[in-house]
PDB file of N, CA and C in Angstrom:
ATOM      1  N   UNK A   1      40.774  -3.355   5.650  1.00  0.00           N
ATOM      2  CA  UNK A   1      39.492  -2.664   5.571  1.00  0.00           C
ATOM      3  C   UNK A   1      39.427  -1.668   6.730  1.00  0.00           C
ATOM      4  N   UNK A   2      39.031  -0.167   6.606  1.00  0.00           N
ATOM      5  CA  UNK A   2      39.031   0.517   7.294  1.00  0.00           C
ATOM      6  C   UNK A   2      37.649   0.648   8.193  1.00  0.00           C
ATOM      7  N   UNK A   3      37.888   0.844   9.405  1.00  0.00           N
ATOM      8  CA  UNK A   3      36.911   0.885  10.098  1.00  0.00           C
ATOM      9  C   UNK A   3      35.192   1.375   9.228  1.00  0.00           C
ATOM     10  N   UNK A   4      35.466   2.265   8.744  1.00  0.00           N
ATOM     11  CA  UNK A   4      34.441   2.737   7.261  1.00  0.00           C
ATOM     12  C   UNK A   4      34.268   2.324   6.366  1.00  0.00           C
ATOM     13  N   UNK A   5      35.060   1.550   6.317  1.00  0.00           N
ATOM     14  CA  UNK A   5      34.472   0.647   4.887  1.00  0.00           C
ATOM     15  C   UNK A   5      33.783  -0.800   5.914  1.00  0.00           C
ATOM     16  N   UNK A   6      33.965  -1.184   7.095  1.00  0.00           N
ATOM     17  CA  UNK A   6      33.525  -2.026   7.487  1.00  0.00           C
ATOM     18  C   UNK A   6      32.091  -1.742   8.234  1.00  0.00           C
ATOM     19  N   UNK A   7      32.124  -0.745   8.220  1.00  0.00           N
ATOM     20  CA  UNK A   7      30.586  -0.012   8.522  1.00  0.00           C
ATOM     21  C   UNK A   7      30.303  -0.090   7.327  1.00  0.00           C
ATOM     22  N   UNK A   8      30.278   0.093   6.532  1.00  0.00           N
ATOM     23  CA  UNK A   8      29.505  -0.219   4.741  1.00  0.00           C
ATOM     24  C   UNK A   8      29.090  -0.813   4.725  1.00  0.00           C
ATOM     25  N   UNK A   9      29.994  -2.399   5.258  1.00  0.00           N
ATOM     26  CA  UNK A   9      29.665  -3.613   4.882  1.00  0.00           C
ATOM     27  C   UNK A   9      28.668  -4.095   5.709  1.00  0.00           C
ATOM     28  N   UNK A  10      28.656  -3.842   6.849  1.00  0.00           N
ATOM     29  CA  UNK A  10      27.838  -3.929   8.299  1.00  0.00           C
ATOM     30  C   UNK A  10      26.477  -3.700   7.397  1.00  0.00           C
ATOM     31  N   UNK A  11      26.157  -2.299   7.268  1.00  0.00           N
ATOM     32  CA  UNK A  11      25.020  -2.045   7.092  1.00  0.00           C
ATOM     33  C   UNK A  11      24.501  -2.943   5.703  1.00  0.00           C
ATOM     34  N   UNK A  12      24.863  -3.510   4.801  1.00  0.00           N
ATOM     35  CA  UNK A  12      24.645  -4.530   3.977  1.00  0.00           C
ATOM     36  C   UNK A  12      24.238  -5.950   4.547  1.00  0.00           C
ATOM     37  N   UNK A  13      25.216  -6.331   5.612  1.00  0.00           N
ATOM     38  CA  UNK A  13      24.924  -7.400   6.421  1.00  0.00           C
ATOM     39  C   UNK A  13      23.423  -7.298   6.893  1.00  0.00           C
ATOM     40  N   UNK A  14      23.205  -6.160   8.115  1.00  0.00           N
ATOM     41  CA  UNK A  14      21.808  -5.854   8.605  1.00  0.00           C
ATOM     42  C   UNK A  14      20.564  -5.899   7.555  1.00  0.00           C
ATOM     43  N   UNK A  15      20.700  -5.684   5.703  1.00  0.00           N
ATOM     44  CA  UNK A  15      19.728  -5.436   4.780  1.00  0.00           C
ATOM     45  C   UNK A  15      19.441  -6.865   4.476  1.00  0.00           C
ATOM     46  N   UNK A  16      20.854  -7.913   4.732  1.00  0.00           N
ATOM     47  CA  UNK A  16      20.753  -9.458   4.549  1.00  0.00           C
ATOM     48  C   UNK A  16      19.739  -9.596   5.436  1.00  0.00           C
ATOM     49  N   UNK A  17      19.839  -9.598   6.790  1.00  0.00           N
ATOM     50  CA  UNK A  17      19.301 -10.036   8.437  1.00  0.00           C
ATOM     51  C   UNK A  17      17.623 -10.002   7.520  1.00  0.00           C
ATOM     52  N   UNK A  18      17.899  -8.135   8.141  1.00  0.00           N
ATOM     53  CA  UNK A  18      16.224  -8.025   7.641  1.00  0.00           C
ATOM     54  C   UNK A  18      15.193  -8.896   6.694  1.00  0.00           C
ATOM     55  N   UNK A  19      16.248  -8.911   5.149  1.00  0.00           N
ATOM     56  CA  UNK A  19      15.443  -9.947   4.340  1.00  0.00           C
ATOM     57  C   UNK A  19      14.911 -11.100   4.655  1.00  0.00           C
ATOM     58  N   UNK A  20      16.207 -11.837   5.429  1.00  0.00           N
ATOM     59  CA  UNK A  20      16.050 -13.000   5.880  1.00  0.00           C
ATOM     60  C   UNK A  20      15.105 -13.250   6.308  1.00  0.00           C
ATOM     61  N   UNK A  21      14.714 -12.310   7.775  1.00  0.00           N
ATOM     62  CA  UNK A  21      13.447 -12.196   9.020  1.00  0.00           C
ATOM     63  C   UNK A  21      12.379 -12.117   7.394  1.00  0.00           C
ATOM     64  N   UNK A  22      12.500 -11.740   6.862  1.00  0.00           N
ATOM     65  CA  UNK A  22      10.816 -11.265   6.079  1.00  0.00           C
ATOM     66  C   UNK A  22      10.688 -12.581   5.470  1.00  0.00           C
ATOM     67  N   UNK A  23      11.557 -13.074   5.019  1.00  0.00           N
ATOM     68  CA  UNK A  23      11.625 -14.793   3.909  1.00  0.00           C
ATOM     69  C   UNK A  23      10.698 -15.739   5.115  1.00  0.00           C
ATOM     70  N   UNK A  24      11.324 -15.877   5.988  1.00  0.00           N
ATOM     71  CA  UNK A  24      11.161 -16.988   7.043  1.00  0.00           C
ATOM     72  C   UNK A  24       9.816 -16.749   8.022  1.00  0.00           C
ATOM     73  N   UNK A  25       9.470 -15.437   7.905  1.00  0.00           N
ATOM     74  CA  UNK A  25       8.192 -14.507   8.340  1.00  0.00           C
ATOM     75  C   UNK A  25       7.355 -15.644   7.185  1.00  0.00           C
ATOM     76  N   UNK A  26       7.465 -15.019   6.218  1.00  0.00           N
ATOM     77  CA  UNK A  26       6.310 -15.703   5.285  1.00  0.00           C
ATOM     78  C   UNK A  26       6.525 -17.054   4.663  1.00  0.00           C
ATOM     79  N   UNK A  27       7.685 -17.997   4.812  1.00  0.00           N
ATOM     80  CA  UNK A  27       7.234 -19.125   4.790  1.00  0.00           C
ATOM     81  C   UNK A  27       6.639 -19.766   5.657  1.00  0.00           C
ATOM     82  N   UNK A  28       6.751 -19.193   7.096  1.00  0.00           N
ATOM     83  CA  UNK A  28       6.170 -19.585   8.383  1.00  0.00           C
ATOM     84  C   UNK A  28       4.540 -19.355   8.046  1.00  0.00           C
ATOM     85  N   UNK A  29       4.342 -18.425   7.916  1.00  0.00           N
ATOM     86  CA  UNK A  29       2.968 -18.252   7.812  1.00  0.00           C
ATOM     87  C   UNK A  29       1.881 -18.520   6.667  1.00  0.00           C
ATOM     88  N   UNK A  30       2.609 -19.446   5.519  1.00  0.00           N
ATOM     89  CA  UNK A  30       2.239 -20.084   4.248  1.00  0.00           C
ATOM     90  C   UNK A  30       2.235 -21.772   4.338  1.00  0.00           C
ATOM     91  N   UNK A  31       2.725 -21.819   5.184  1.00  0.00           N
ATOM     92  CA  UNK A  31       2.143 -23.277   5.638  1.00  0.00           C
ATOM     93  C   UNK A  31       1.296 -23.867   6.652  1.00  0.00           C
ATOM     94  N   UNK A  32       1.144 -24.652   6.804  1.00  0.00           N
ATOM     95  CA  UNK A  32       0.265 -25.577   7.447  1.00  0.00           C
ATOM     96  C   UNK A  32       0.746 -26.401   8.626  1.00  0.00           C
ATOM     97  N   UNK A  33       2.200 -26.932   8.340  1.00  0.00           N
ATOM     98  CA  UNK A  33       2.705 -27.601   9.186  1.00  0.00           C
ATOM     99  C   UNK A  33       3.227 -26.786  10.257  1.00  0.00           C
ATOM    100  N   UNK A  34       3.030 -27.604  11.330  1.00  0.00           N
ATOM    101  CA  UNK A  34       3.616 -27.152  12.772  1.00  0.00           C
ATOM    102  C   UNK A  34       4.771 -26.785  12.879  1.00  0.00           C
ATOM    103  N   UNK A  35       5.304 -27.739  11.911  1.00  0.00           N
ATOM    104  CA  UNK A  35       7.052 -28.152  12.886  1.00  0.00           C
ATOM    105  C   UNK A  35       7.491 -27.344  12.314  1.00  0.00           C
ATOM    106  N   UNK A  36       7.135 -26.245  10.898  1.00  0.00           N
ATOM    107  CA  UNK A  36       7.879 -26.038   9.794  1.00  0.00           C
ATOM    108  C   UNK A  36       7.360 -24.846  10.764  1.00  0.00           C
ATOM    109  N   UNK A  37       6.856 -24.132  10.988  1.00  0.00           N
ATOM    110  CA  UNK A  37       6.580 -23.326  11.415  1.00  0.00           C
ATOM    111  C   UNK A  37       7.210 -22.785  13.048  1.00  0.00           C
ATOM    112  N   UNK A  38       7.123 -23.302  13.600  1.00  0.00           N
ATOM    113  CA  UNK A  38       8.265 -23.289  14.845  1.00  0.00           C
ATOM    114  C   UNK A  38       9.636 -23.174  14.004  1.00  0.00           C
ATOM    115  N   UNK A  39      10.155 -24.269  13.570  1.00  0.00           N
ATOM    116  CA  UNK A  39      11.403 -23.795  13.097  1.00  0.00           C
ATOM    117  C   UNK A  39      11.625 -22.474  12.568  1.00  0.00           C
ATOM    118  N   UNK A  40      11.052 -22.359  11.396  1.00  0.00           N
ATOM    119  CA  UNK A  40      11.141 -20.871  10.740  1.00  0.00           C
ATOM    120  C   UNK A  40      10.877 -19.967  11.772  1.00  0.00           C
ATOM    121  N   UNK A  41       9.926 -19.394  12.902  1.00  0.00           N
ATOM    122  CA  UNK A  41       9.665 -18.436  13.378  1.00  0.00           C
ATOM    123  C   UNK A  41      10.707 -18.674  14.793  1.00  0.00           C
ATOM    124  N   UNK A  42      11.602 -19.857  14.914  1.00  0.00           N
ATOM    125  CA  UNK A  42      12.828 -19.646  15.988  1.00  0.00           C
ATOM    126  C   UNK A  42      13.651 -19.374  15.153  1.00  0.00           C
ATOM    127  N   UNK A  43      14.410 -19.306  13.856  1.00  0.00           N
ATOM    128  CA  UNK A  43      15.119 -18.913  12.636  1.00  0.00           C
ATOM    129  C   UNK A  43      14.777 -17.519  12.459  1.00  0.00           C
ATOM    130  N   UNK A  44      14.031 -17.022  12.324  1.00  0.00           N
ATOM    131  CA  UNK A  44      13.691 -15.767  12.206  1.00  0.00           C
ATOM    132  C   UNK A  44      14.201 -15.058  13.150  1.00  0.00           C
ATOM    133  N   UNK A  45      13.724 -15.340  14.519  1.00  0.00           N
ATOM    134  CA  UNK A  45      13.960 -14.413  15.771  1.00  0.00           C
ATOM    135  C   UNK A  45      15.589 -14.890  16.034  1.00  0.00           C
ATOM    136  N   UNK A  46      16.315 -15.504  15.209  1.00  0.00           N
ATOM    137  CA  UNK A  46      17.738 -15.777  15.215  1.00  0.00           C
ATOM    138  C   UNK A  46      18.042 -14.546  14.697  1.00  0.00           C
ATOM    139  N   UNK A  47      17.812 -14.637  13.518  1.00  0.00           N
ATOM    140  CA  UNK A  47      18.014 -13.226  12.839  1.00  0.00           C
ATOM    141  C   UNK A  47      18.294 -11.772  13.376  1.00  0.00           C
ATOM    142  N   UNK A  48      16.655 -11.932  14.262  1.00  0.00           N
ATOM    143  CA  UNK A  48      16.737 -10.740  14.907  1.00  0.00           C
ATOM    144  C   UNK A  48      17.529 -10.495  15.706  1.00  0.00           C
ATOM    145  N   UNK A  49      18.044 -11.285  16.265  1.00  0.00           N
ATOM    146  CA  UNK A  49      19.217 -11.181  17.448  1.00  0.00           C
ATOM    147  C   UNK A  49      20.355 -10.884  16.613  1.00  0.00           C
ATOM    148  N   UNK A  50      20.482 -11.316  15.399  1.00  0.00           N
ATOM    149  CA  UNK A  50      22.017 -10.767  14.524  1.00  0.00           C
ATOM    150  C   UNK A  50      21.523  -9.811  14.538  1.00  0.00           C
ATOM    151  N   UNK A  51      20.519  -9.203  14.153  1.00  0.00           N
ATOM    152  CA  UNK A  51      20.516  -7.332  13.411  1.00  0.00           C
ATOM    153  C   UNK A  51      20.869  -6.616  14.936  1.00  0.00           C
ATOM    154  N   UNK A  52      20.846  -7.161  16.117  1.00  0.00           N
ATOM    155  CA  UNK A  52      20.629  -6.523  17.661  1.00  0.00           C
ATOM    156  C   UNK A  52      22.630  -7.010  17.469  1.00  0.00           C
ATOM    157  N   UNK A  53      22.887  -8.033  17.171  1.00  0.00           N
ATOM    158  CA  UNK A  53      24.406  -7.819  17.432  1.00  0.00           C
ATOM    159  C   UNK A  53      25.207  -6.830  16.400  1.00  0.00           C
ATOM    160  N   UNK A  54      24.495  -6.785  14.886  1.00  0.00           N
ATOM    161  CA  UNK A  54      25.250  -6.240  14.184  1.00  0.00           C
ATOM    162  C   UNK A  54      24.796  -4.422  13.996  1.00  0.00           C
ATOM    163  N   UNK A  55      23.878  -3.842  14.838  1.00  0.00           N
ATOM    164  CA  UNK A  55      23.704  -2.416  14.735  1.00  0.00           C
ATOM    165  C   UNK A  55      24.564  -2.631  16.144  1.00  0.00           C
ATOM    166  N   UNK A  56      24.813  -3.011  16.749  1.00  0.00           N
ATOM    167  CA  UNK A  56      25.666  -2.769  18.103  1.00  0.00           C
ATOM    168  C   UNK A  56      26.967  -2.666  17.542  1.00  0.00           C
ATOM    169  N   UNK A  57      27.904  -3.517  16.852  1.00  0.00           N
ATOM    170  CA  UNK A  57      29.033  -3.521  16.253  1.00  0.00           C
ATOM    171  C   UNK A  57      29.044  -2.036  14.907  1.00  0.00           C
ATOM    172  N   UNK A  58      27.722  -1.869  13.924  1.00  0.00           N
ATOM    173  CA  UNK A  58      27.918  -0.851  13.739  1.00  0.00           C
ATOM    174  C   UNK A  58      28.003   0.449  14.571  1.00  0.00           C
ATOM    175  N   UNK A  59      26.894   0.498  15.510  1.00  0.00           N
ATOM    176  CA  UNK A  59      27.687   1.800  16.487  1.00  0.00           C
ATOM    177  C   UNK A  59      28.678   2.215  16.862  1.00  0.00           C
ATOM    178  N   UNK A  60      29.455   0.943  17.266  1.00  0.00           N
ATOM    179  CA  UNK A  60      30.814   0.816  17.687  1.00  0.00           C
ATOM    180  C   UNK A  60      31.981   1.389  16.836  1.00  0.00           C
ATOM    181  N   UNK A  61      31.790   1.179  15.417  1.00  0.00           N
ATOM    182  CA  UNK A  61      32.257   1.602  14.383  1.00  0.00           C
ATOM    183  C   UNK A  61      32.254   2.664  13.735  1.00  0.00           C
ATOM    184  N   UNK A  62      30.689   3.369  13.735  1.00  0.00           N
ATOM    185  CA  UNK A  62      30.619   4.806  13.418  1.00  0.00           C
ATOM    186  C   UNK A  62      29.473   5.065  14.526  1.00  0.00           C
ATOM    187  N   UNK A  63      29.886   5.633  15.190  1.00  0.00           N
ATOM    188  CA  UNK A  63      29.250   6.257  16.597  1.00  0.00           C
ATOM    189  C   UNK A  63      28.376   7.504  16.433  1.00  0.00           C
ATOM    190  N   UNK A  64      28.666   8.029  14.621  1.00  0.00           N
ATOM    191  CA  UNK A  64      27.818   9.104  14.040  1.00  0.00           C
ATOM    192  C   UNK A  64      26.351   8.553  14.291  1.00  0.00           C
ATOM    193  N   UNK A  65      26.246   6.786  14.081  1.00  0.00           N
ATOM    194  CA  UNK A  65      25.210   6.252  13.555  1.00  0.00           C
ATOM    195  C   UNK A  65      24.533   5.668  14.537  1.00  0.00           C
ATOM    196  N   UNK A  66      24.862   6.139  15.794  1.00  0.00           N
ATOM    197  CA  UNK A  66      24.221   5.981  17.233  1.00  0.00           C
ATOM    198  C   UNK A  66      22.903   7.539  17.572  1.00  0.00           C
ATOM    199  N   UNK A  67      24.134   8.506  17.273  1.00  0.00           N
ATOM    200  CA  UNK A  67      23.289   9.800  17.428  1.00  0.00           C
ATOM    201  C   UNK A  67      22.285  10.188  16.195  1.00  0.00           C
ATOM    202  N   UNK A  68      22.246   9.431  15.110  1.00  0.00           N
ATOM    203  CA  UNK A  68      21.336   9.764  14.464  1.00  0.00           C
ATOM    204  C   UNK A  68      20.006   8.749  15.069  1.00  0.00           C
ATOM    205  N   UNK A  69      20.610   7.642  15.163  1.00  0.00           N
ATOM    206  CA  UNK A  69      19.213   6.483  15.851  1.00  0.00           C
ATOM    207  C   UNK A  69      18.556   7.284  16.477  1.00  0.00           C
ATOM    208  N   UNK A  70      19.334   7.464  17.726  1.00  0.00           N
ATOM    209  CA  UNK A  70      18.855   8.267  18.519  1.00  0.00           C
ATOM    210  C   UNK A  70      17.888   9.898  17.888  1.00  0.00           C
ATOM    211  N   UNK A  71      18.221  10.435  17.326  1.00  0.00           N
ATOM    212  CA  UNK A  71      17.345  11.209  16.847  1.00  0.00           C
ATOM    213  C   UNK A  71      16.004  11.049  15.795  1.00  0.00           C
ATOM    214  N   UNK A  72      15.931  10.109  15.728  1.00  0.00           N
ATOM    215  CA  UNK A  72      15.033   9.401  14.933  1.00  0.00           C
ATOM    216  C   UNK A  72      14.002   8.700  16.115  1.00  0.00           C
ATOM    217  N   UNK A  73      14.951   8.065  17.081  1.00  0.00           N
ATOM    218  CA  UNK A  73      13.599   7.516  17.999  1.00  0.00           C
ATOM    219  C   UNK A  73      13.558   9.081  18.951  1.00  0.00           C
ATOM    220  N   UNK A  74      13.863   9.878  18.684  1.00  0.00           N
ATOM    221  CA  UNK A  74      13.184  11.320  19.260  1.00  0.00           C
ATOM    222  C   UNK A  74      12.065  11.131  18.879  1.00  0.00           C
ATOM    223  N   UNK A  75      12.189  11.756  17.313  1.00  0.00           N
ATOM    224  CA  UNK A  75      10.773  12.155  16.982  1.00  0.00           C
ATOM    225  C   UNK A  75      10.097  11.412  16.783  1.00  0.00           C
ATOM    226  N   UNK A  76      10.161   9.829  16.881  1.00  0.00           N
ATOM    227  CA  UNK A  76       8.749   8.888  16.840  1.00  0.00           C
ATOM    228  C   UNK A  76       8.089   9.187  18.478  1.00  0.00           C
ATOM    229  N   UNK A  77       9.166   9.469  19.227  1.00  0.00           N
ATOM    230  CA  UNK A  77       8.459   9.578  20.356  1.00  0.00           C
ATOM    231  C   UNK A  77       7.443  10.819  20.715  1.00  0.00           C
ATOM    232  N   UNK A  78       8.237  11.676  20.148  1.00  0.00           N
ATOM    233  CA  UNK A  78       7.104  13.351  19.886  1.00  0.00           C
ATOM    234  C   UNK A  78       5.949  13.056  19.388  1.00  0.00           C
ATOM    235  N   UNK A  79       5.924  11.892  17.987  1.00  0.00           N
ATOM    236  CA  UNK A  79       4.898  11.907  17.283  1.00  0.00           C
ATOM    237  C   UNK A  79       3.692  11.108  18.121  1.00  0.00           C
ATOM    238  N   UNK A  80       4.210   9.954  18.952  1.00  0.00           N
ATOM    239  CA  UNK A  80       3.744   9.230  19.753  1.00  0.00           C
ATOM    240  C   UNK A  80       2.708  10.011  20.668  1.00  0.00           C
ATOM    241  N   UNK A  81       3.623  11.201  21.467  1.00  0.00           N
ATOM    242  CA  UNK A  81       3.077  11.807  22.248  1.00  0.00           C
ATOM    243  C   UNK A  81       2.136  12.728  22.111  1.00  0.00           C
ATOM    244  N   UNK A  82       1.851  13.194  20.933  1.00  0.00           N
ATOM    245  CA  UNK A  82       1.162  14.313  20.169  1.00  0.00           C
ATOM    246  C   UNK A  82      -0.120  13.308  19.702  1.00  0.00           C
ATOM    247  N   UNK A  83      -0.284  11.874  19.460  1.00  0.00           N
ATOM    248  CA  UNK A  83      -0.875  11.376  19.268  1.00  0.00           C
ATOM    249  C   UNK A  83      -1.647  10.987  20.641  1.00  0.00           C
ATOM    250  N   UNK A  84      -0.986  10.761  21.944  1.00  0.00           N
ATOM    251  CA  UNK A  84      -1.984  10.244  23.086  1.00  0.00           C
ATOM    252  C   UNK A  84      -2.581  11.426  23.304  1.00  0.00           C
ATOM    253  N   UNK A  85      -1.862  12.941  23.102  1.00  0.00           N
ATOM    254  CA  UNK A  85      -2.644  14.207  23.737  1.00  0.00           C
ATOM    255  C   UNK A  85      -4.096  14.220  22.470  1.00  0.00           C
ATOM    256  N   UNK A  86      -3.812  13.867  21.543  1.00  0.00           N
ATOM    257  CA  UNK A  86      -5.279  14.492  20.436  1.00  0.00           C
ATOM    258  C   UNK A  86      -6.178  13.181  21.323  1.00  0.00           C
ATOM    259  N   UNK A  87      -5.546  11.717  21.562  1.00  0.00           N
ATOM    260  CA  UNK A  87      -6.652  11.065  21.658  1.00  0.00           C
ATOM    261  C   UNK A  87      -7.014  11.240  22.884  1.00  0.00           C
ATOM    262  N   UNK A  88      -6.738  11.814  23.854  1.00  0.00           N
ATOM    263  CA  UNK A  88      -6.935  12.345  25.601  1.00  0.00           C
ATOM    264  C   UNK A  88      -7.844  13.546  24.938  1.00  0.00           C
ATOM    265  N   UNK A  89      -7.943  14.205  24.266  1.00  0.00           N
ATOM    266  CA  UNK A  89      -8.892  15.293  24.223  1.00  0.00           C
ATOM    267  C   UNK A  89      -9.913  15.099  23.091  1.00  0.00           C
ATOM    268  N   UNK A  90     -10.277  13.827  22.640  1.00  0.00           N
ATOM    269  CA  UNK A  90     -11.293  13.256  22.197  1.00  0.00           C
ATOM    270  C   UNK A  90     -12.718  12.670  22.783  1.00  0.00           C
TER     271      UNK A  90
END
């Protein structure tokens, strides 16, 4: 498997992660019980730590897919900032 095809697969892995976090999100919060609930919401934030290991291993792999992140948390940050200036002059 070529480094590119294993970035393919990566980013399939991360669409698993995500689901996962959302499954275990809402069985956590559809019950009642305690214990079930701790478990699932330390299961969950397991998760999250895979999607934090596996966009790291994708970067590593296609490094295209670092500089686009990166340009993406640009402009949330522009938008961010354009948002404290309207509410500073409210």
């Amino acid at each position: 498997m070529s480094d590119q095809e294993l970035a393919n697969a990566i980013r399939l892995d991360i669409a698993g992660e995500l689901e996962a976090i959302y499954l275990y999100d809402a069985h956590a919060e559809a019950t009642d019980n305690l214990l079930a609930k701790k478990v699932l919401r330390d299961i969950r934030d397991e998760e999250k730590q895979h999607m934090g290991e596996l966009l790291t291993l994708l970067i590593a792999l296609d490094p295209k897919e670092k500089e686009l992140f990166e340009h993406g948390e640009g402009e949330v940050k522009e938008m961010m900032e354009e948002l404290e200036k309207a509410c500073k002059k409210r």
